[in-house]
PDB file of N, CA and C in Angstrom:
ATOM      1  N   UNK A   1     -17.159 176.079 150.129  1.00  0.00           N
ATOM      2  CA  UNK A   1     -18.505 176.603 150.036  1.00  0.00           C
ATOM      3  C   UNK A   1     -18.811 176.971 148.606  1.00  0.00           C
ATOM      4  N   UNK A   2     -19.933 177.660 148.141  1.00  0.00           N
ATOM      5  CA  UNK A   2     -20.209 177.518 146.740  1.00  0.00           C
ATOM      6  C   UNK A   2     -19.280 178.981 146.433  1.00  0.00           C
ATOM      7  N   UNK A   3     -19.515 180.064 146.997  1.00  0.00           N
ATOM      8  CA  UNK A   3     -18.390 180.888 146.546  1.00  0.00           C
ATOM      9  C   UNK A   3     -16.766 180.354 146.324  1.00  0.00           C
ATOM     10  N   UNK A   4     -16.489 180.182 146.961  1.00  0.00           N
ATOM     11  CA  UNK A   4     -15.163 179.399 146.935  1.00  0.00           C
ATOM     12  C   UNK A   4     -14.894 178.512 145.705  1.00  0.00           C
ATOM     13  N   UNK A   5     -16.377 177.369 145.408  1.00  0.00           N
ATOM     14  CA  UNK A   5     -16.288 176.377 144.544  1.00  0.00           C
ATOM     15  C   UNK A   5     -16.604 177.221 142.644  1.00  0.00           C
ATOM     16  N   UNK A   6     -17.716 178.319 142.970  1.00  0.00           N
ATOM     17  CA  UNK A   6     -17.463 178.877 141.715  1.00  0.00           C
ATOM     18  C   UNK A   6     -16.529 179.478 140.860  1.00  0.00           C
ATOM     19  N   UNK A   7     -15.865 180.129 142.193  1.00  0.00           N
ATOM     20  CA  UNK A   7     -14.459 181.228 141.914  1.00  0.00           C
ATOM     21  C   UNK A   7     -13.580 180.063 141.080  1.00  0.00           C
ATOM     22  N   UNK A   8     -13.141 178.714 141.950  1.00  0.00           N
ATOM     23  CA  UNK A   8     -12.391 177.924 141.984  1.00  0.00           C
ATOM     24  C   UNK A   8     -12.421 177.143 140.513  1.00  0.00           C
ATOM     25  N   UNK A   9     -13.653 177.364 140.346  1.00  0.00           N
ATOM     26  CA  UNK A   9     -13.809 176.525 138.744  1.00  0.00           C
ATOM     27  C   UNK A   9     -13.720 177.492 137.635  1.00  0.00           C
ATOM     28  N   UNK A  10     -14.085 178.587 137.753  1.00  0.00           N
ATOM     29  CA  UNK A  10     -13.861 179.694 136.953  1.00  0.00           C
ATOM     30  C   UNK A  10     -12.010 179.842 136.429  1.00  0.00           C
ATOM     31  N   UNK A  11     -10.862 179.386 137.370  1.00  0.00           N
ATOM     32  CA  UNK A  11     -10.084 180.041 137.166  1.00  0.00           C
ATOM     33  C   UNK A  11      -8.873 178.708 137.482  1.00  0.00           C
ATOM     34  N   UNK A  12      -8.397 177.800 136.814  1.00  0.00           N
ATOM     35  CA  UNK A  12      -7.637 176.680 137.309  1.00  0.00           C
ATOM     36  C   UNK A  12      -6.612 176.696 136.984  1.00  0.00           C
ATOM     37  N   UNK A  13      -6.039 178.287 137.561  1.00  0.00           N
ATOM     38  CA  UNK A  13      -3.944 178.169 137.765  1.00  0.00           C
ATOM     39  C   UNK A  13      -4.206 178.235 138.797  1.00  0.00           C
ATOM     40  N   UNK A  14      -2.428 177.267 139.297  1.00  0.00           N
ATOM     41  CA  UNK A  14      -1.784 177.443 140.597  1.00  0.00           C
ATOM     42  C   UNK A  14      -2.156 178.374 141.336  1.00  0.00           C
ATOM     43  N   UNK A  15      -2.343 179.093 142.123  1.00  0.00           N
ATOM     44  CA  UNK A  15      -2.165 179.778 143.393  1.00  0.00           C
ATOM     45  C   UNK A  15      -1.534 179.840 144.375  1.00  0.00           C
ATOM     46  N   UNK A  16      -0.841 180.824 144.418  1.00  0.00           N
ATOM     47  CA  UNK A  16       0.548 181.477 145.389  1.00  0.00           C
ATOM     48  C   UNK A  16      -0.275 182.026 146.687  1.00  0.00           C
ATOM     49  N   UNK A  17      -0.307 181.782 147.906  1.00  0.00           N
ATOM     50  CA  UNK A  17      -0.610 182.472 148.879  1.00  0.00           C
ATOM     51  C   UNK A  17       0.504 183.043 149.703  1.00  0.00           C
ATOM     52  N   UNK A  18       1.250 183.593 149.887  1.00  0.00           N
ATOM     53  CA  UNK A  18       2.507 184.402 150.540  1.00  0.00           C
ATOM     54  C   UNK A  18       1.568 185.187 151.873  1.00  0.00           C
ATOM     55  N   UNK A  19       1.802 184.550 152.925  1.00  0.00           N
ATOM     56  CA  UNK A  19       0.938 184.729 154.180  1.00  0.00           C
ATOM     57  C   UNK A  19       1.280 186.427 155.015  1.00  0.00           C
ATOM     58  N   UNK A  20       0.379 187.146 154.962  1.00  0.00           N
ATOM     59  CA  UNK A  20       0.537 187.953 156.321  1.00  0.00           C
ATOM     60  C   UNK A  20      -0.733 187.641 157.684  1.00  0.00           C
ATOM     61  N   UNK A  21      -0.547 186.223 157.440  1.00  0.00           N
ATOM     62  CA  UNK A  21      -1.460 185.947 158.504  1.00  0.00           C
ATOM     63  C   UNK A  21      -1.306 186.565 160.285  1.00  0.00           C
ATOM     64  N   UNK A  22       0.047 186.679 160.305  1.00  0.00           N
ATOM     65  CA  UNK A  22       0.162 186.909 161.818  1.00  0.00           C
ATOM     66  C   UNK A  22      -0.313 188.098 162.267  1.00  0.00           C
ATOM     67  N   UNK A  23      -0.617 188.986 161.163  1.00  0.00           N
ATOM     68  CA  UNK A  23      -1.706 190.405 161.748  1.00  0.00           C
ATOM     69  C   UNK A  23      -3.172 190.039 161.870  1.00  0.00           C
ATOM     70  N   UNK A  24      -3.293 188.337 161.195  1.00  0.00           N
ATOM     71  CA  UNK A  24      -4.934 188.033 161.883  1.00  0.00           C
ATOM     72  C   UNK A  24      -5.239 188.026 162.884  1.00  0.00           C
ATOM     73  N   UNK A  25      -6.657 187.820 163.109  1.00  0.00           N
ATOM     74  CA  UNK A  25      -6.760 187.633 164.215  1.00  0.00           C
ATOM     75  C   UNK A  25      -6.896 185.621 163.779  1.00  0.00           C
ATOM     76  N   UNK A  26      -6.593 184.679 165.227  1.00  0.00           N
ATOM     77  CA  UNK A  26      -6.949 183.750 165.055  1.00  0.00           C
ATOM     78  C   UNK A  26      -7.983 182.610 164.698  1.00  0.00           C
ATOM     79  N   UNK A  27      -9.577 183.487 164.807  1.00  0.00           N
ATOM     80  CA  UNK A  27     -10.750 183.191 164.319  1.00  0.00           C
ATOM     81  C   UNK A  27     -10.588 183.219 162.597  1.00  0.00           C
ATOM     82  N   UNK A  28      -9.988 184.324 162.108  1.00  0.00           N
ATOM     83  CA  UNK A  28      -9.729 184.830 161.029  1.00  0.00           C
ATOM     84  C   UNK A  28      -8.770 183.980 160.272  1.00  0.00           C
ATOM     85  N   UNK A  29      -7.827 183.771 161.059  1.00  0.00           N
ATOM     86  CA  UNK A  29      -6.706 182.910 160.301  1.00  0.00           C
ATOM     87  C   UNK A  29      -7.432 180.983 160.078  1.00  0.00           C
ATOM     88  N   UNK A  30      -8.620 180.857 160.982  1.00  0.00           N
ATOM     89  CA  UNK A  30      -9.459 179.628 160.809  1.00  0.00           C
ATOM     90  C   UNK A  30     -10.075 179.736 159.721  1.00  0.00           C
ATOM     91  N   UNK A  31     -10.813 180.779 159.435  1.00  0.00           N
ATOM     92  CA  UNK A  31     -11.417 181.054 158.482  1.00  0.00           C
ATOM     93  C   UNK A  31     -10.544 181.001 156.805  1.00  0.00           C
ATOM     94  N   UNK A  32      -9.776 181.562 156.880  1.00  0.00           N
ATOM     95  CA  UNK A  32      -8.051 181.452 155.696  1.00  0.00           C
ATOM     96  C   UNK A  32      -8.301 179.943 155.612  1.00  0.00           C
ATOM     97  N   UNK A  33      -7.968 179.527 156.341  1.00  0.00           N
ATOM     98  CA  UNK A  33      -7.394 177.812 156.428  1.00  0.00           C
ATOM     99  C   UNK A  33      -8.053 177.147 155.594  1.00  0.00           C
ATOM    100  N   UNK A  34      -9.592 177.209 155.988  1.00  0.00           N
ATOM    101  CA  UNK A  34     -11.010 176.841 155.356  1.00  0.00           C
ATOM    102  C   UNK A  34     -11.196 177.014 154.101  1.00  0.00           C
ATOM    103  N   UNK A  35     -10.828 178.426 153.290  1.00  0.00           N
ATOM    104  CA  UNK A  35     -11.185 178.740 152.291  1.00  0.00           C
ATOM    105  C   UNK A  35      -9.648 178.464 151.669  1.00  0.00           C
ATOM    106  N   UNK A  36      -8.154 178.326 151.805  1.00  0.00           N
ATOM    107  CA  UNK A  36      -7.418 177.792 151.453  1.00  0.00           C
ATOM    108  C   UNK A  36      -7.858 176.212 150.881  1.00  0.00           C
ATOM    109  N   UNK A  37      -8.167 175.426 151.807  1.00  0.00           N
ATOM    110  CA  UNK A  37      -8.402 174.156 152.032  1.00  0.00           C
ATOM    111  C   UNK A  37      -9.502 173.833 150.762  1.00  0.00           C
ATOM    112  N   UNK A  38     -10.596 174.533 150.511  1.00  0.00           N
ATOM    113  CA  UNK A  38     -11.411 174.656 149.540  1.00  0.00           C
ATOM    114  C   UNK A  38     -11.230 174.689 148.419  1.00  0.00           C
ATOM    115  N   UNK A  39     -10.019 175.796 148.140  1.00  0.00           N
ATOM    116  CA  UNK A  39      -9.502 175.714 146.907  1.00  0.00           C
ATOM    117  C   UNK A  39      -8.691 174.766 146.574  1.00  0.00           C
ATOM    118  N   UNK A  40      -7.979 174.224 147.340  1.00  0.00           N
ATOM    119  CA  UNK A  40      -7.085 172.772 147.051  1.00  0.00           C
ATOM    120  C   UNK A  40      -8.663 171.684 146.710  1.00  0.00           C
ATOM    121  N   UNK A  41      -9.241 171.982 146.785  1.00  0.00           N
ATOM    122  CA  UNK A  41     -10.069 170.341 146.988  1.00  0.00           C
ATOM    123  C   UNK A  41     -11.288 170.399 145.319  1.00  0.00           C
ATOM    124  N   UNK A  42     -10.824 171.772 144.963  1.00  0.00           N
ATOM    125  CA  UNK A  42     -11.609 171.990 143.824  1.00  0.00           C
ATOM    126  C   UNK A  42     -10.902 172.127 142.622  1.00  0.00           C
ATOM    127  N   UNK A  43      -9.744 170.903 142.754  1.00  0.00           N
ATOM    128  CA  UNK A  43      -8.515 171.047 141.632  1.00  0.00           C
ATOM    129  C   UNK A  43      -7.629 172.224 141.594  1.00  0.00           C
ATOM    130  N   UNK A  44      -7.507 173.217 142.564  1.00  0.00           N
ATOM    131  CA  UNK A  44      -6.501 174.412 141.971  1.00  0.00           C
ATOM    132  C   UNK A  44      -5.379 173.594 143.222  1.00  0.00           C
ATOM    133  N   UNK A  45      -3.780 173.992 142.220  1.00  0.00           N
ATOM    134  CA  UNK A  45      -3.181 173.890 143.037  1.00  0.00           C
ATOM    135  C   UNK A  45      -2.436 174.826 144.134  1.00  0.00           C
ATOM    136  N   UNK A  46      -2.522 174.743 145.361  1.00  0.00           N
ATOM    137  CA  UNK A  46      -2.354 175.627 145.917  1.00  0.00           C
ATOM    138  C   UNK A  46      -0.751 175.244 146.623  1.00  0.00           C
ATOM    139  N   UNK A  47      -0.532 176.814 146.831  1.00  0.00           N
ATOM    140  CA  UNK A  47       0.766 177.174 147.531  1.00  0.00           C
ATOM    141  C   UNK A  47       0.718 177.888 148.586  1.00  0.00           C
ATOM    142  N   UNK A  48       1.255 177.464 149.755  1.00  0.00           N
ATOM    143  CA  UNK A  48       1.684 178.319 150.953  1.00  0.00           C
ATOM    144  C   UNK A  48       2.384 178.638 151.750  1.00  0.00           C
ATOM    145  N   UNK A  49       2.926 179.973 151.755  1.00  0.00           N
ATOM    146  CA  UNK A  49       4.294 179.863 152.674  1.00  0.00           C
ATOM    147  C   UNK A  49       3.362 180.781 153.682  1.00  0.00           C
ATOM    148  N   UNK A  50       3.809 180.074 155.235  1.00  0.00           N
ATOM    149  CA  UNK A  50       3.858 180.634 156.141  1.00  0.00           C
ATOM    150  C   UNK A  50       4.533 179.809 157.932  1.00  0.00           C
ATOM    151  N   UNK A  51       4.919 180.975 159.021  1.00  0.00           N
ATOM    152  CA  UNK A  51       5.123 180.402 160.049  1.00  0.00           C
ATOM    153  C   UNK A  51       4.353 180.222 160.757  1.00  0.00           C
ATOM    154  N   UNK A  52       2.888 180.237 160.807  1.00  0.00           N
ATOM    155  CA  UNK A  52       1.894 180.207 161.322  1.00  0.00           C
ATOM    156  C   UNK A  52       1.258 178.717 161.766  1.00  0.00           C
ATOM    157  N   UNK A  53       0.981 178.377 163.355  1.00  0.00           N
ATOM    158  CA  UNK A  53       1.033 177.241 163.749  1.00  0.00           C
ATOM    159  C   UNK A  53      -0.827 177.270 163.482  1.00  0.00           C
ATOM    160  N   UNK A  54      -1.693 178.109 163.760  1.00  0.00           N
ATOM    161  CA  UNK A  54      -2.897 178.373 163.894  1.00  0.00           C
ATOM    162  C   UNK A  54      -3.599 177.734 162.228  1.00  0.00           C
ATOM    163  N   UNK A  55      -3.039 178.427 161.496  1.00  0.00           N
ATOM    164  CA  UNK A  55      -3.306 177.720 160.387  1.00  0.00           C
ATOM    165  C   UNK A  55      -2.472 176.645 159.389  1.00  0.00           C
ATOM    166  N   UNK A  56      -1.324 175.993 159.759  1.00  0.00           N
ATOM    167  CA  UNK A  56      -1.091 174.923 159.767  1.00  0.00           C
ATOM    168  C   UNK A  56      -2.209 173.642 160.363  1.00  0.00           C
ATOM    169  N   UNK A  57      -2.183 174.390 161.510  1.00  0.00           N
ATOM    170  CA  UNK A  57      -3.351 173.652 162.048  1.00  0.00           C
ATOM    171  C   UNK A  57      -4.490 173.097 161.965  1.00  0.00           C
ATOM    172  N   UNK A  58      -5.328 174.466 161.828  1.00  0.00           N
ATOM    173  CA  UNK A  58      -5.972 174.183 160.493  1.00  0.00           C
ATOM    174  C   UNK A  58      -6.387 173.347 159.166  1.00  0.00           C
ATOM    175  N   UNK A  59      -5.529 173.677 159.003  1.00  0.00           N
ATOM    176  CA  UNK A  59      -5.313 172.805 157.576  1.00  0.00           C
ATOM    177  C   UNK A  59      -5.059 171.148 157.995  1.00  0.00           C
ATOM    178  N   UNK A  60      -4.805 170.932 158.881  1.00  0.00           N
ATOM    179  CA  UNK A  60      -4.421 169.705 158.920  1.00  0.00           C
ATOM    180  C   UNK A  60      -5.604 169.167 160.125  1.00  0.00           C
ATOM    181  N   UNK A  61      -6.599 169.529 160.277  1.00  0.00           N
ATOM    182  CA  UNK A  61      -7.491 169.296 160.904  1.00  0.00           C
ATOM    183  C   UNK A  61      -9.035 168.864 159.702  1.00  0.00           C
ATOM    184  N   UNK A  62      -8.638 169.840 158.984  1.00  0.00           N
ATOM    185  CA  UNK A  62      -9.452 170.014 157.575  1.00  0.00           C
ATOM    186  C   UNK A  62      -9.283 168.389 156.479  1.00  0.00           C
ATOM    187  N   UNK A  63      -8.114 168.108 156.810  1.00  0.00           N
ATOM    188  CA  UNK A  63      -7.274 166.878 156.156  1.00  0.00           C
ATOM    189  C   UNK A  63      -7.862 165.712 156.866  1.00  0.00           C
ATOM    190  N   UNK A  64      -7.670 165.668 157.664  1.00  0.00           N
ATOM    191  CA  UNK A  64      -8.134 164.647 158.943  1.00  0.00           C
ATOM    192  C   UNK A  64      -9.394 164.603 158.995  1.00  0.00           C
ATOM    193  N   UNK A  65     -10.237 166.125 158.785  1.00  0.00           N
ATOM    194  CA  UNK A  65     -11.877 165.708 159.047  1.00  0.00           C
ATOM    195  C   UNK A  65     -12.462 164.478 157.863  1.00  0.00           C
ATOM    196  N   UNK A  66     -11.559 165.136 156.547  1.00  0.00           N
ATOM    197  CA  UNK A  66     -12.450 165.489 155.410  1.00  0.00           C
ATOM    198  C   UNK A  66     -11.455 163.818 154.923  1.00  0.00           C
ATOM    199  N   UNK A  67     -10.364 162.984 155.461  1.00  0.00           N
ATOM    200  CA  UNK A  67      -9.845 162.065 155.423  1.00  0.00           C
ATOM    201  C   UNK A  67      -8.897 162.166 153.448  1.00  0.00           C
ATOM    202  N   UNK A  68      -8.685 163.339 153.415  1.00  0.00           N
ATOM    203  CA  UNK A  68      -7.847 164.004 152.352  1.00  0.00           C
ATOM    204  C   UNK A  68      -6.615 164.140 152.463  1.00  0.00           C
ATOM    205  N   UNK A  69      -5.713 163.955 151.294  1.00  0.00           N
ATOM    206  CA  UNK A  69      -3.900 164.356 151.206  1.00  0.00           C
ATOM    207  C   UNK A  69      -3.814 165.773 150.935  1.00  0.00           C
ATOM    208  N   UNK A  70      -3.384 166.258 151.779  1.00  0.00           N
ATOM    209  CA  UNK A  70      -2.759 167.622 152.070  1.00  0.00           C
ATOM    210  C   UNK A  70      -1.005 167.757 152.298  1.00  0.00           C
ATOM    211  N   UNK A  71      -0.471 168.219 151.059  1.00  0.00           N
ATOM    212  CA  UNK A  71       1.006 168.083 151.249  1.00  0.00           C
ATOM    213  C   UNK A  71       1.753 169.070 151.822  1.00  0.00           C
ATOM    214  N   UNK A  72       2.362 168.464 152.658  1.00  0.00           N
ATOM    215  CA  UNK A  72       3.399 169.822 153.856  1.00  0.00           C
ATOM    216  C   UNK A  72       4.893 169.330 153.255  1.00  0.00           C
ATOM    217  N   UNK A  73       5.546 170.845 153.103  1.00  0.00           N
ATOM    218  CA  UNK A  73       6.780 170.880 152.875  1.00  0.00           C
ATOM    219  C   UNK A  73       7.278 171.483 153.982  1.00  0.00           C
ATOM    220  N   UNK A  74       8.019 171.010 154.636  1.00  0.00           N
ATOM    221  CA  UNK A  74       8.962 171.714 155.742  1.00  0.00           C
ATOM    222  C   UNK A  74      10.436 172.103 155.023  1.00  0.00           C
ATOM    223  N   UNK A  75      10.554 173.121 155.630  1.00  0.00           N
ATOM    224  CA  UNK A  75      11.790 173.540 155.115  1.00  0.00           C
ATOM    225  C   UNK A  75      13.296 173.574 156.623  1.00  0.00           C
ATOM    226  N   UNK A  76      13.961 172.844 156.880  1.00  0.00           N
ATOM    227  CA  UNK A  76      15.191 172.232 158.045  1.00  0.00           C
ATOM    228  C   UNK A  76      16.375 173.148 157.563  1.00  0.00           C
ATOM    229  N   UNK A  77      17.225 173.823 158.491  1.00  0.00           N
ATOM    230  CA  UNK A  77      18.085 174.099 158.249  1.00  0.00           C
ATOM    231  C   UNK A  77      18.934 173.311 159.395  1.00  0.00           C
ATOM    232  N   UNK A  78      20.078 171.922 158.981  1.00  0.00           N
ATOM    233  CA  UNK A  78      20.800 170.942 159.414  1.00  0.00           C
ATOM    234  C   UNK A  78      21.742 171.397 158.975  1.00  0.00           C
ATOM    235  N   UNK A  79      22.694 171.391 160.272  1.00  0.00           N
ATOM    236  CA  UNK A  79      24.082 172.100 159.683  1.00  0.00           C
ATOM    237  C   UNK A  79      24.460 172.909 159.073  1.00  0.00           C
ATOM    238  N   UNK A  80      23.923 173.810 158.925  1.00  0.00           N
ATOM    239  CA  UNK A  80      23.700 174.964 157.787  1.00  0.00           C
ATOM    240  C   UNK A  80      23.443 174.031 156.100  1.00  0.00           C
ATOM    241  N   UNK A  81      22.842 173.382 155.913  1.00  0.00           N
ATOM    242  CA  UNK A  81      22.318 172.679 154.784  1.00  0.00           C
ATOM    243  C   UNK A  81      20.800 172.942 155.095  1.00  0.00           C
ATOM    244  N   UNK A  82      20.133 173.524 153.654  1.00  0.00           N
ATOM    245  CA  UNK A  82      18.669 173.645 153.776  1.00  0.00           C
ATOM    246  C   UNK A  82      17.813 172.506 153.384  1.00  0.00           C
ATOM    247  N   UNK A  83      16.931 171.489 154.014  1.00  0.00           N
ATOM    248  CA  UNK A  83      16.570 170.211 153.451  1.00  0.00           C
ATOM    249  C   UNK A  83      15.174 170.255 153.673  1.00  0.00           C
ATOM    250  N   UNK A  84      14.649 169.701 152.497  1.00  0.00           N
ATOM    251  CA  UNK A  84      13.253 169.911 152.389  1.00  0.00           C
ATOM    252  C   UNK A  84      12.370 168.473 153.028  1.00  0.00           C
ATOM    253  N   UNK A  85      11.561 168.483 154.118  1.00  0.00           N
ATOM    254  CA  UNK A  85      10.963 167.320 154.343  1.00  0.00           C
ATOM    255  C   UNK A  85       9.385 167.600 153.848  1.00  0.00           C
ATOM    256  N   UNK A  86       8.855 165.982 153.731  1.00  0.00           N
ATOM    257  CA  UNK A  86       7.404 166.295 152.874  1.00  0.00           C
ATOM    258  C   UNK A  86       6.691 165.469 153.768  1.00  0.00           C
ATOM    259  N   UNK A  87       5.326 165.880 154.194  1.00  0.00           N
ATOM    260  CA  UNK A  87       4.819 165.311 154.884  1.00  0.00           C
ATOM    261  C   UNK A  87       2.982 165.799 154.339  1.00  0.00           C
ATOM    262  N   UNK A  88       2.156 164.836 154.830  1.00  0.00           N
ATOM    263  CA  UNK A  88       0.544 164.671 154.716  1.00  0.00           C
ATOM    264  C   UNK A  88       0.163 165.252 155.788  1.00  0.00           C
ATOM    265  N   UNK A  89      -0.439 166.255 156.078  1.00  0.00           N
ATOM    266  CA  UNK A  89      -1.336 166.849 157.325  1.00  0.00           C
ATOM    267  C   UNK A  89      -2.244 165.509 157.742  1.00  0.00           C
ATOM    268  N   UNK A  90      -2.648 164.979 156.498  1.00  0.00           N
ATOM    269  CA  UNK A  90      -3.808 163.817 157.378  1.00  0.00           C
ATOM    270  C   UNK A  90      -3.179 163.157 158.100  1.00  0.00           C
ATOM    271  N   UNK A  91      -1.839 163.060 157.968  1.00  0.00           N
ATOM    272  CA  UNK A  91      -1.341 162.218 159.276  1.00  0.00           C
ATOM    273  C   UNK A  91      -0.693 162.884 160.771  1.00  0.00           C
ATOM    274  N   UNK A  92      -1.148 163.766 160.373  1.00  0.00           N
ATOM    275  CA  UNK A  92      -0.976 164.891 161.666  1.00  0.00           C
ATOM    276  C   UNK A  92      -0.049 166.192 161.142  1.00  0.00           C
ATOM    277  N   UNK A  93       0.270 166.721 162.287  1.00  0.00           N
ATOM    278  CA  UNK A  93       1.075 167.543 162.103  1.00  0.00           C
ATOM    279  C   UNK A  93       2.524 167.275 161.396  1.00  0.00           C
ATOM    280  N   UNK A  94       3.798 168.070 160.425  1.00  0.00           N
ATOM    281  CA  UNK A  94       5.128 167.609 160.528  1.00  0.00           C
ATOM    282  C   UNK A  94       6.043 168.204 161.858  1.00  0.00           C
ATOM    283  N   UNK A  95       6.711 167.697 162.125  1.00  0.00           N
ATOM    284  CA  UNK A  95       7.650 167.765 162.759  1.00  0.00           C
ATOM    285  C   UNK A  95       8.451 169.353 162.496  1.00  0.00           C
ATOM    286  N   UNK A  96       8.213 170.057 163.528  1.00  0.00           N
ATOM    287  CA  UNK A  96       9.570 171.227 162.641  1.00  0.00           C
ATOM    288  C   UNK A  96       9.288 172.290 164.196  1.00  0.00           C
ATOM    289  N   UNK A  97      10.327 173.376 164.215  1.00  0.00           N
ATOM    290  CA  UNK A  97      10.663 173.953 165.265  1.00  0.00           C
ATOM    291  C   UNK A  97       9.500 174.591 165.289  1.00  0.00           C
ATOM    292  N   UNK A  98       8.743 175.270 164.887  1.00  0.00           N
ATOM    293  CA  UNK A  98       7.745 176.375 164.777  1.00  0.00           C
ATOM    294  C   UNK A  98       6.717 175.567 165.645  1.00  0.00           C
ATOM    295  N   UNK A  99       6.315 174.328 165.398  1.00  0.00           N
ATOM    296  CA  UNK A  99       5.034 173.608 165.905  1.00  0.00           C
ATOM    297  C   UNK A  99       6.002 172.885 167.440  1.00  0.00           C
ATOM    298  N   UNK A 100       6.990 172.380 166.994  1.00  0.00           N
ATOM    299  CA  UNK A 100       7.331 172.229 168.561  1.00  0.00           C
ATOM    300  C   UNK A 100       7.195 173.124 169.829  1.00  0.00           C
ATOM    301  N   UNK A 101       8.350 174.240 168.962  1.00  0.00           N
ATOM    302  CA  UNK A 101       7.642 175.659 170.349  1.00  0.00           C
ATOM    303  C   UNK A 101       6.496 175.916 170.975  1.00  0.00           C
ATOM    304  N   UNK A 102       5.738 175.790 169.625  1.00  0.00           N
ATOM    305  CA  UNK A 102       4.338 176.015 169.960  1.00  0.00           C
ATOM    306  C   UNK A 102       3.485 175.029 171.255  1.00  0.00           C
ATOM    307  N   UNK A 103       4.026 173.695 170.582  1.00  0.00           N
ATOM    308  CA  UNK A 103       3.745 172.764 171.648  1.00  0.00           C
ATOM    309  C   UNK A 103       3.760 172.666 172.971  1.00  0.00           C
ATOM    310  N   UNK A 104       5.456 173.013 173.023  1.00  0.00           N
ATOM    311  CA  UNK A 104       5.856 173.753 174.303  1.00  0.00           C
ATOM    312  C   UNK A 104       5.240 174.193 175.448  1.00  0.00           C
ATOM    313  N   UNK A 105       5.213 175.922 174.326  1.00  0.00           N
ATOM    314  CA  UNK A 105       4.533 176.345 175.056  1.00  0.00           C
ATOM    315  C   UNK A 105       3.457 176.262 176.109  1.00  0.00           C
ATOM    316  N   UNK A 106       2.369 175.411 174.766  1.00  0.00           N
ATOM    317  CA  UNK A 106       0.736 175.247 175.280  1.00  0.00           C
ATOM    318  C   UNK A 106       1.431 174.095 176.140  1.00  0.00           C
ATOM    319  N   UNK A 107       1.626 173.427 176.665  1.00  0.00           N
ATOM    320  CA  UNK A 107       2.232 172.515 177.577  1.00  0.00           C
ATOM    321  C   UNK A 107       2.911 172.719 178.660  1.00  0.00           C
ATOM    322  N   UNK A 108       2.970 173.858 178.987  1.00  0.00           N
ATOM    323  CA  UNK A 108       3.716 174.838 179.958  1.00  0.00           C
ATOM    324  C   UNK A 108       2.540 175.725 180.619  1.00  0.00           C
ATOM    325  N   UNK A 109       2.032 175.950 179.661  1.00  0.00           N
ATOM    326  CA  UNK A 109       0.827 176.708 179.976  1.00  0.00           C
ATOM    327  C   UNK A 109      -0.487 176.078 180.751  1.00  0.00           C
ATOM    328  N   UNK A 110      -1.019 175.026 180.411  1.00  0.00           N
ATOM    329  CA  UNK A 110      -1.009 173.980 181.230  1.00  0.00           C
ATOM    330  C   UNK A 110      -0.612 173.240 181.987  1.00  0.00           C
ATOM    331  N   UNK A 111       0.241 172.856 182.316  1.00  0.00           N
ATOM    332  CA  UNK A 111       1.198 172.824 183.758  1.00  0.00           C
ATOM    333  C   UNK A 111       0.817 173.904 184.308  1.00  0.00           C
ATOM    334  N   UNK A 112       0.905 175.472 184.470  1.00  0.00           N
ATOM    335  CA  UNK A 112       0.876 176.288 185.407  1.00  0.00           C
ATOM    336  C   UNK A 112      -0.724 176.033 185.646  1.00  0.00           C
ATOM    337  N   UNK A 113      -1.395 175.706 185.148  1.00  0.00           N
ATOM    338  CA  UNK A 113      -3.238 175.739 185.500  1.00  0.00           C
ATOM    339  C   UNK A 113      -3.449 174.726 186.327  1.00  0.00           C
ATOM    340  N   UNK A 114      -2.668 173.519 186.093  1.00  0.00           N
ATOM    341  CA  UNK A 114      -3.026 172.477 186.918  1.00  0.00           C
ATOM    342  C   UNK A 114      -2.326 172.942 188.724  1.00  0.00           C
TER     343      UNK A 114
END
């Protein structure tokens, strides 16, 4: 949006986001995603750590609308070895325990409705 896009041009270092998203609420954490997503697209480079499936989500919906590279780093712990996988939100989600559970879940959760 133009706030987002003025801030964004005003100021072109990296950006660290270190998430306490999980005290959002989930409307809220859509909203994050959005204005994250904004600032990546107005040259800043952005950073984000979080376990948050809501705005992963997000973000990779934002990728897909807007037909943009959005880079996901997953972080695997294999064998007790920490290995970094890299993946494009525009091509969906990556692969990793946090979004599987999640999957799960909502897939369970549905089953009991039907």
């Amino acid at each position: 949006n133009g706030q987002t896009g003025a801030l964004c041009k005003s100021h072109q270092q990296p950006f660290l986001f270190l998430t306490k998203e999980a005290e959002l609420h989930p409307r809220a954490i859509r909203v994050l995603g959005n204005m994250i997503y904004d600032f990546s697209q107005s040259g800043i480079q952005v950073f984000v750590s979080t376990h948050n499936y809501f705005l992963l989500k997000q973000l990779e919906l934002k990728a897909r609308e807007n037909k943009t590279e959005v880079q996901c780093c997953s972080l695997r712990n294999i064998d007790g070895v920490i290995k970094a996988e890299f993946s494009d939100l525009q091509n969906g989600m990556p692969g990793n325990p946090i979004v599987e559970v999640a999957l799960e879940l909502f897939d369970q959760e549905v089953a009991l409705k039907n």
